[in-house]
C-alpha atoms as a PDB file:
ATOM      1  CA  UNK A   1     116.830  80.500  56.051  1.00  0.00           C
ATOM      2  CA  UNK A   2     114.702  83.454  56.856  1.00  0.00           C
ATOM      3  CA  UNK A   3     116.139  87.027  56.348  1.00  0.00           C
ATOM      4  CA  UNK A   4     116.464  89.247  59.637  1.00  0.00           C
ATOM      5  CA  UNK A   5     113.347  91.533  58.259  1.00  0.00           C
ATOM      6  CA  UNK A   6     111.343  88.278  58.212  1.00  0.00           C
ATOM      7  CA  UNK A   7     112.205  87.494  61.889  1.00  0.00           C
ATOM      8  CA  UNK A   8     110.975  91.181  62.647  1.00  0.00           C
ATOM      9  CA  UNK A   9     107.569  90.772  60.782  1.00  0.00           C
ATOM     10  CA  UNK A  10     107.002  87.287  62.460  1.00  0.00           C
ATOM     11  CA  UNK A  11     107.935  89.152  66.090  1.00  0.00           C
ATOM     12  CA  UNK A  12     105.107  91.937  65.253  1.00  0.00           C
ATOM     13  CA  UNK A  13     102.705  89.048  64.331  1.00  0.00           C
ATOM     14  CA  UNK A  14     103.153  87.424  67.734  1.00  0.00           C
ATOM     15  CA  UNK A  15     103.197  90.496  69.776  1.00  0.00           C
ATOM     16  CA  UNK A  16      99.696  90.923  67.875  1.00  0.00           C
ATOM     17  CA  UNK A  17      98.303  87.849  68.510  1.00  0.00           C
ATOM     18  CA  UNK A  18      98.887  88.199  72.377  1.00  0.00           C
ATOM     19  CA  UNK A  19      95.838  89.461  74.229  1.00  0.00           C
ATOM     20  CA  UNK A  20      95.784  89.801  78.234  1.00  0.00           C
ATOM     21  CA  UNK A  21      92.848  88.186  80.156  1.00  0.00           C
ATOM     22  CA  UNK A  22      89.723  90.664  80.596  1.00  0.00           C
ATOM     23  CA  UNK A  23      88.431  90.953  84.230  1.00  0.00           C
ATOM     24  CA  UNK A  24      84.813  89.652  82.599  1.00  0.00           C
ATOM     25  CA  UNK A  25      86.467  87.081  81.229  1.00  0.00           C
ATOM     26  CA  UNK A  26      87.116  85.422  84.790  1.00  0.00           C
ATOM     27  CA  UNK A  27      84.338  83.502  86.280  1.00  0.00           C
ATOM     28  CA  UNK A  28      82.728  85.301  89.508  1.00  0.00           C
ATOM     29  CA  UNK A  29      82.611  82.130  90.923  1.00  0.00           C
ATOM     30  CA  UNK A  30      85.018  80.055  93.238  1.00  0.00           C
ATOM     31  CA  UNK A  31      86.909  77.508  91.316  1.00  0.00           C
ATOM     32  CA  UNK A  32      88.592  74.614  92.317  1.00  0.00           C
ATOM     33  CA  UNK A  33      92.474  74.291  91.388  1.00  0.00           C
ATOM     34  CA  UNK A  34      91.794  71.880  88.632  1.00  0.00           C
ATOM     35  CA  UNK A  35      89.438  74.521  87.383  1.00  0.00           C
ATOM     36  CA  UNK A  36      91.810  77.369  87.705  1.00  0.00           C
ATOM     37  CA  UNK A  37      94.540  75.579  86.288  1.00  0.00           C
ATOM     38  CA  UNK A  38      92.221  74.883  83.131  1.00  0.00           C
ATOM     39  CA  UNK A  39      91.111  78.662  82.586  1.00  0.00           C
ATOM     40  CA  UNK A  40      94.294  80.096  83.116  1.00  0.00           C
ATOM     41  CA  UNK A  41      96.095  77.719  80.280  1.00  0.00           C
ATOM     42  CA  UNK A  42      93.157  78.457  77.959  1.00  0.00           C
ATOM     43  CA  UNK A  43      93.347  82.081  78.329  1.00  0.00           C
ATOM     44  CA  UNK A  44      96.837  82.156  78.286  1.00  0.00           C
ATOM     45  CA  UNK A  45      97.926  79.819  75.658  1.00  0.00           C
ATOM     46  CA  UNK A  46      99.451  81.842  73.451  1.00  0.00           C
ATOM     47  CA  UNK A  47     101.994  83.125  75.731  1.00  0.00           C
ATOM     48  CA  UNK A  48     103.194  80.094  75.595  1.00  0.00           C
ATOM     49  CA  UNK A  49     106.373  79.780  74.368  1.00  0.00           C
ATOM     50  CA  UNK A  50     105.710  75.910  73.432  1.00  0.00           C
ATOM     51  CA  UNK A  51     102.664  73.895  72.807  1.00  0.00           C
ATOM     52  CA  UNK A  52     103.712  71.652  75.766  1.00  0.00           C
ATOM     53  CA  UNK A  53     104.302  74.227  78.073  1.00  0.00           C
ATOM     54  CA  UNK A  54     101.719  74.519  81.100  1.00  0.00           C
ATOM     55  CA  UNK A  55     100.813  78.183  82.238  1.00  0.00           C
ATOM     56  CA  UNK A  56      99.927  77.156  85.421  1.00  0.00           C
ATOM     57  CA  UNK A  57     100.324  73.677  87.514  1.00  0.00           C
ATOM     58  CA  UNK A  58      99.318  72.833  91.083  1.00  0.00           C
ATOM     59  CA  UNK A  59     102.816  72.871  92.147  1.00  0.00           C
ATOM     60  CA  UNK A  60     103.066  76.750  91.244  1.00  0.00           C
ATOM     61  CA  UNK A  61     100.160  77.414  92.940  1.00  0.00           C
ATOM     62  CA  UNK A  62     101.419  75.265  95.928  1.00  0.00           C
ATOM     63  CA  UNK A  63     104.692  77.461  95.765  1.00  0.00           C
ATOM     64  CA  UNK A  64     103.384  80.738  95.531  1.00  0.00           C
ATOM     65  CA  UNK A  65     101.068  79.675  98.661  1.00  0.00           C
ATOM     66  CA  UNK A  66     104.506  78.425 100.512  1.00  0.00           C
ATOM     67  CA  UNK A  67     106.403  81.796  99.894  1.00  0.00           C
ATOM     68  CA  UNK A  68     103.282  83.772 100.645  1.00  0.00           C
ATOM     69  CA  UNK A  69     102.629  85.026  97.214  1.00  0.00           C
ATOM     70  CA  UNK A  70      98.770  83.672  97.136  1.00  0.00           C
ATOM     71  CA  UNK A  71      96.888  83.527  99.947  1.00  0.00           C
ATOM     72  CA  UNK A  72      94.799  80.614 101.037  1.00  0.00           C
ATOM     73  CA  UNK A  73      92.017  79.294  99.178  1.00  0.00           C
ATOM     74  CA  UNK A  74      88.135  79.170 100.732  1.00  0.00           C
ATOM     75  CA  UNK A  75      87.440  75.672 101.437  1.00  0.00           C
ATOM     76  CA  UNK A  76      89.803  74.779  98.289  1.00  0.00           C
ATOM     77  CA  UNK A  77      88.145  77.344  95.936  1.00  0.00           C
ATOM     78  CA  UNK A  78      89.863  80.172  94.653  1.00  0.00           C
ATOM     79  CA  UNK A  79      87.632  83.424  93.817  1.00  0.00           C
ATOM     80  CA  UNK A  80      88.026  85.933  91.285  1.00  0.00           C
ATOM     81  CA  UNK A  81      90.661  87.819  93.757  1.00  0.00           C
ATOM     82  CA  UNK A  82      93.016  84.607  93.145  1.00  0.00           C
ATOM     83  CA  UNK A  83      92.399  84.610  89.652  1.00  0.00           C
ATOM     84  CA  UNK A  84      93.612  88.466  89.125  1.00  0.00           C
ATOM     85  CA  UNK A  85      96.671  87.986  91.554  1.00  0.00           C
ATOM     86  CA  UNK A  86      97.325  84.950  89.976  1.00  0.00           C
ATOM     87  CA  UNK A  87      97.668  86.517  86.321  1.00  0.00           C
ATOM     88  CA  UNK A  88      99.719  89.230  87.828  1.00  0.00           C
ATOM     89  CA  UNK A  89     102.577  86.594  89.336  1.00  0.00           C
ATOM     90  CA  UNK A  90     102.315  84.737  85.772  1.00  0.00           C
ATOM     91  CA  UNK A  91     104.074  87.999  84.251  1.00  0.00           C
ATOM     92  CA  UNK A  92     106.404  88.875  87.185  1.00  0.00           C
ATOM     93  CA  UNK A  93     107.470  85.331  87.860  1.00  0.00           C
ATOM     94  CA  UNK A  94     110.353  85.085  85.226  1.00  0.00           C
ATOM     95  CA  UNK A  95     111.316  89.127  85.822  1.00  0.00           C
ATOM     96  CA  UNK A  96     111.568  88.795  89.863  1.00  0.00           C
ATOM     97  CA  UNK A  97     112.421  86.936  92.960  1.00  0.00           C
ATOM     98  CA  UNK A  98     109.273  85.688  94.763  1.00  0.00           C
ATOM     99  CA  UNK A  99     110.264  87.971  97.652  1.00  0.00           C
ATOM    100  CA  UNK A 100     110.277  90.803  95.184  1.00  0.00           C
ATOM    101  CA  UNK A 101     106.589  90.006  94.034  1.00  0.00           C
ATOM    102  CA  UNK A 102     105.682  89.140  97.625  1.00  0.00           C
ATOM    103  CA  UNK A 103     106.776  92.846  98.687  1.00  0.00           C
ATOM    104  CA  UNK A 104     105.066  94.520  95.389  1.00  0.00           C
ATOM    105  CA  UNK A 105     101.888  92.911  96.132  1.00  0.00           C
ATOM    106  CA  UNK A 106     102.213  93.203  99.840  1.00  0.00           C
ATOM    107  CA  UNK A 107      99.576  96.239 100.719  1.00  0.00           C
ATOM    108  CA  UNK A 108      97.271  94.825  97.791  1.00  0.00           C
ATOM    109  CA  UNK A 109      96.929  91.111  99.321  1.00  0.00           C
ATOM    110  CA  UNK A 110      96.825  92.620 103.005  1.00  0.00           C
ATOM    111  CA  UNK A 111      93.949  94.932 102.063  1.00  0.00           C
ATOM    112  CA  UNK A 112      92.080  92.436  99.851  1.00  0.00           C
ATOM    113  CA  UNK A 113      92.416  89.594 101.547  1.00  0.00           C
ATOM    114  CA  UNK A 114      93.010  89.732 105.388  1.00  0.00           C
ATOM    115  CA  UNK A 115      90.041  88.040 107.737  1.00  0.00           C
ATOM    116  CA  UNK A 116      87.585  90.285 108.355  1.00  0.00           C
ATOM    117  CA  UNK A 117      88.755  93.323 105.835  1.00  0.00           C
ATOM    118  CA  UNK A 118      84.889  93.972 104.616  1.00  0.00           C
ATOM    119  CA  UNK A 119      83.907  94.972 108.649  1.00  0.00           C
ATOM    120  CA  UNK A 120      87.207  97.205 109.173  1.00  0.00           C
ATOM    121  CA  UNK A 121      86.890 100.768 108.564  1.00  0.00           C
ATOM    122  CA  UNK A 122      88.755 102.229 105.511  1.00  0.00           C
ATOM    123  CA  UNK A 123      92.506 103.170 106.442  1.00  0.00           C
ATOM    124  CA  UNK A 124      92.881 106.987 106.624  1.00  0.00           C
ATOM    125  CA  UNK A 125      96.257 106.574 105.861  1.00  0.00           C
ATOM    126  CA  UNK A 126      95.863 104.274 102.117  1.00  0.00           C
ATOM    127  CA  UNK A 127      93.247 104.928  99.418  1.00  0.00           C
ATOM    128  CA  UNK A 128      93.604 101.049  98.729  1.00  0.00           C
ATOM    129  CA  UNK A 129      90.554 100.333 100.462  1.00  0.00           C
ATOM    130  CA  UNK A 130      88.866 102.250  97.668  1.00  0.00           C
ATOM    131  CA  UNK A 131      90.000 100.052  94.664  1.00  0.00           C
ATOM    132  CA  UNK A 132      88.641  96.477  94.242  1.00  0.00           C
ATOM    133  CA  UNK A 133      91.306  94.208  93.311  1.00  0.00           C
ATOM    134  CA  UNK A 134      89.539  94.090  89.969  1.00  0.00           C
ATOM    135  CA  UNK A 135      89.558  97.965  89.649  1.00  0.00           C
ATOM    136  CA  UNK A 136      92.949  97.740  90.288  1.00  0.00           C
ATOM    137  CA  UNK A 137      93.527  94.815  87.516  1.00  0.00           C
ATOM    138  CA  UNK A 138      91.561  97.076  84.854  1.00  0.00           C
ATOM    139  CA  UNK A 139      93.553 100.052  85.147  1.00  0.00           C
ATOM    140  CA  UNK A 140      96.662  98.593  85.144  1.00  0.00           C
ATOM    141  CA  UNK A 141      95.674  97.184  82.033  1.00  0.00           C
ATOM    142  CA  UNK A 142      94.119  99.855  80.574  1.00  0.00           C
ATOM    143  CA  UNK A 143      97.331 101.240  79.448  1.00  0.00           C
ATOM    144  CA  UNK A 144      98.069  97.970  77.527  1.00  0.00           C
ATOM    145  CA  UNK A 145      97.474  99.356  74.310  1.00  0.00           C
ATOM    146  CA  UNK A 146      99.663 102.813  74.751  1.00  0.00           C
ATOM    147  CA  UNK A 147     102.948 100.278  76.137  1.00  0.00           C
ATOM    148  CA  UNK A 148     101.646  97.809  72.860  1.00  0.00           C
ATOM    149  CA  UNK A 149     102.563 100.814  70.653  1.00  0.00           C
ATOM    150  CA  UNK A 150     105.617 102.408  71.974  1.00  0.00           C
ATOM    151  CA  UNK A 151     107.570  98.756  72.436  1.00  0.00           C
ATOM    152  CA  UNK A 152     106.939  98.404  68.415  1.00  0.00           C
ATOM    153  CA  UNK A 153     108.225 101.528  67.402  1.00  0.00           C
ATOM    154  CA  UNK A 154     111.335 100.923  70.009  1.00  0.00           C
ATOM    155  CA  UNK A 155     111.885  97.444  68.724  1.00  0.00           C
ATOM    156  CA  UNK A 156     111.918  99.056  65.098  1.00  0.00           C
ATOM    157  CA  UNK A 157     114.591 101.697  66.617  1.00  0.00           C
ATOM    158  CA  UNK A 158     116.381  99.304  67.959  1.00  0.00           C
ATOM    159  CA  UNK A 159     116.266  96.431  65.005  1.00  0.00           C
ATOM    160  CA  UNK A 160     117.040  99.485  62.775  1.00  0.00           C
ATOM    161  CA  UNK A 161     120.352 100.396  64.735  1.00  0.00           C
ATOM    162  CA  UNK A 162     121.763  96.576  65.143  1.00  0.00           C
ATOM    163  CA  UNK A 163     121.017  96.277  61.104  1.00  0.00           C
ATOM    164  CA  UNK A 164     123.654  98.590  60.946  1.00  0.00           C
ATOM    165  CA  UNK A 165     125.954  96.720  63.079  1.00  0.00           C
ATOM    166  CA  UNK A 166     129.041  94.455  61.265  1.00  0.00           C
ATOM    167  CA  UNK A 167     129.031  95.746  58.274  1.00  0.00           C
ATOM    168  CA  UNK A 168     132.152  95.907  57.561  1.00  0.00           C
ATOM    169  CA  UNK A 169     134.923  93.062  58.967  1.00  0.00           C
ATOM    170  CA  UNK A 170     137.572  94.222  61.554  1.00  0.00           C
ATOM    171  CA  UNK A 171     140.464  96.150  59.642  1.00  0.00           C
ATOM    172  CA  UNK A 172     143.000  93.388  60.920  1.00  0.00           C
ATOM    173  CA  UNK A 173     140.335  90.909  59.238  1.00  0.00           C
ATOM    174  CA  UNK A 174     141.154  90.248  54.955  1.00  0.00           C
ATOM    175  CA  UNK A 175     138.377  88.530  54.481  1.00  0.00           C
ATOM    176  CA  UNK A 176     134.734  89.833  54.844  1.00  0.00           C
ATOM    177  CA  UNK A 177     132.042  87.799  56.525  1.00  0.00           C
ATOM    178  CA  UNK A 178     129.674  85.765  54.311  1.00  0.00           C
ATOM    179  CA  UNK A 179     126.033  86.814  54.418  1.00  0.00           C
ATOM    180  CA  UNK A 180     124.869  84.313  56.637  1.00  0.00           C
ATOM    181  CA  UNK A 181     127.315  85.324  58.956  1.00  0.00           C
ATOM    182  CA  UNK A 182     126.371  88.782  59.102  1.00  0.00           C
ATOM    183  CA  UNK A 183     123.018  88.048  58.755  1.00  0.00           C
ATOM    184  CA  UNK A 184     123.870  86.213  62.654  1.00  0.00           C
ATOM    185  CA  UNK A 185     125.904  88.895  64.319  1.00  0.00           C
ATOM    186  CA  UNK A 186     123.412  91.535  63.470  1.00  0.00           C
ATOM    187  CA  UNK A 187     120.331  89.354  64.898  1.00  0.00           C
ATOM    188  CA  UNK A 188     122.999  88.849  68.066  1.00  0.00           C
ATOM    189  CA  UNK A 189     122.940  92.432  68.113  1.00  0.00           C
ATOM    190  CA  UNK A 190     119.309  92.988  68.429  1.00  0.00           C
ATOM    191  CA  UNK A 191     119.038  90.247  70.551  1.00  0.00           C
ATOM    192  CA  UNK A 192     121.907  91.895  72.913  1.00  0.00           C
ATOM    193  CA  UNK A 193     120.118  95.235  72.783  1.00  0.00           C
ATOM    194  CA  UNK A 194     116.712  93.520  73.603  1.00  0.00           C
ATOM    195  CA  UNK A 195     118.773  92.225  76.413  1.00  0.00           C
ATOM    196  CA  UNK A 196     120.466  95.274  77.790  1.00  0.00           C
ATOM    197  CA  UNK A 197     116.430  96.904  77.654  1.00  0.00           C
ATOM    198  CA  UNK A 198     115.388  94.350  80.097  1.00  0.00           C
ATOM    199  CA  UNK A 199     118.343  94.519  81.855  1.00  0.00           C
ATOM    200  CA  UNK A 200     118.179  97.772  82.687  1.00  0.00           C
ATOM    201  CA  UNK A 201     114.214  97.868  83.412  1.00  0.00           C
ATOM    202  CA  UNK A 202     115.006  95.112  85.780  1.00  0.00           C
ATOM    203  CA  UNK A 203     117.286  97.573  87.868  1.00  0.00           C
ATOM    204  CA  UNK A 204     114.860 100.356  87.872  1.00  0.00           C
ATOM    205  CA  UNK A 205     112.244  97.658  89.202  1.00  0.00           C
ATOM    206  CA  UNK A 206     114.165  96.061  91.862  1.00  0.00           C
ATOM    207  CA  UNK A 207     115.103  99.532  92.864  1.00  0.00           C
ATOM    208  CA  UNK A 208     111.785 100.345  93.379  1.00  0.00           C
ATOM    209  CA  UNK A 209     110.597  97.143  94.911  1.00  0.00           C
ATOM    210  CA  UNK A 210     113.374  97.917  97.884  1.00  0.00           C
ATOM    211  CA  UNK A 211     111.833 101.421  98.041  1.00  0.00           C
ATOM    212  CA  UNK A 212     108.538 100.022  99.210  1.00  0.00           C
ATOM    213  CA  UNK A 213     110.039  97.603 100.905  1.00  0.00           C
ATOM    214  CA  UNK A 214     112.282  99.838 103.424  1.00  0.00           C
ATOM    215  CA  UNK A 215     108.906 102.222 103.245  1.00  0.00           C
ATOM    216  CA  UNK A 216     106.383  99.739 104.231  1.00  0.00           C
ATOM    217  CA  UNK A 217     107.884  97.104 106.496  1.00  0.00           C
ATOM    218  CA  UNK A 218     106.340  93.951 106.886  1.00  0.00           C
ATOM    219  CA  UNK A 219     104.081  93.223 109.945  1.00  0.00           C
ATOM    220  CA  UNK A 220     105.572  92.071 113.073  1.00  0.00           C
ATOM    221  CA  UNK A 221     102.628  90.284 113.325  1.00  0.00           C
ATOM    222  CA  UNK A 222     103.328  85.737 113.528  1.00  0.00           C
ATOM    223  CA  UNK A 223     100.712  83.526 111.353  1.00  0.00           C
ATOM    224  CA  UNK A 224      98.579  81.292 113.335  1.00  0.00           C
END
């Protein structure tokens, strides 16, 4: 059985073996789902939390299209624009609701992708119009690195602190827990503060998300 400190040094090694997909990396090209499907489970793979699993299948895409998460593809082929929203929805999916991620991405998929957006004159009101949806993708990622290194040295905070947890049995308790035992209820407690982290991060972006969402209204206008 491995010891807690083994568990930590195997978490590191994933977290280092995870790599985001680069904007070049994307083909500037239309693809065709199949296509899409493909690249985004080979660049993706090892997010993967099993072999098996499937990054992305048709039906997602067909989803995200129904709950207005993607817009429409050109004649069946998705361009780059697709590809960088699509990567975007692949991390929010299992965080937020897919009204939550339609709101966030609201103002981004309005500007980038509404009919006849390259002949309308740039909003004085949004600075959107001024960042490509790849510009957009880079930056945001651009700060990959910096999170990378400040989620390490709070997991080693936190792994540090539950280590210290059940130590010692209850005082009503005569017997003391065997190793394995406490070897469990401290990983439980990591695993609970790793919990509460996300927990609370999830509050802070929900708030947020109703922020824009009372701020920037969706349009009263009906889809053909």
């Amino acid at each position: 059985m491995k010891s807690n400190e083994e568990l930590l040094r195997e978490i590191f090694a994933r977290l280092d073996g995870l790599d985001y997909v680069k904007a070049e990396q994307i083909p500037d090209i239309p693809l065709y789902m199949d296509q899409l499907t493909t690249f985004m489970d080979e660049r993706l793979e090892k997010s993967k939390r099993y072999p098996e699993d499937k990054v992305l299948t048709k039906t997602m895409i067909n989803n995200y299209a129904k709950n207005n998460l993607l817009p429409p593809p050109d004649k069946k082929k998705y361009t780059k624009e697709h590809t960088l929203l699509l990567i975007f929805i692949y991390y929010f999916k299992n965080m937020l609701s897919f009204h939550d991620i339609e709101t966030l991405f609201a103002p981004i998929t309005e500007e980038h992708f509404s009919p006849g957006r390259q002949q309308a004159a740039p909003s004085k009101e949004s600075e959107l119009s001024d960042w490509s949806l790849e510009d957009i993708y880079q930056e945001i990622f651009s700060l990959e690195k910096e999170q990378m290194k400040r989620l390490k040295e709070d997991l080693i905070k936190k792994f540090r602190s539950s280590m210290k947890t059940f130590s010692q049995p209850p005082q009503k308790s005569d017997s003391a827990a065997d190793g394995g035992s406490q070897e469990y209820l401290k990983l439980f407690s990591f695993i609970c503060a790793l919990g509460f982290d996300v927990y609370l991060k999830k509050q802070m972006m929900e708030f947020l998300i109703d922020y824009i969402r009372e701020e920037s209204p969706p349009s009263n206008k009906k889809k053909k």
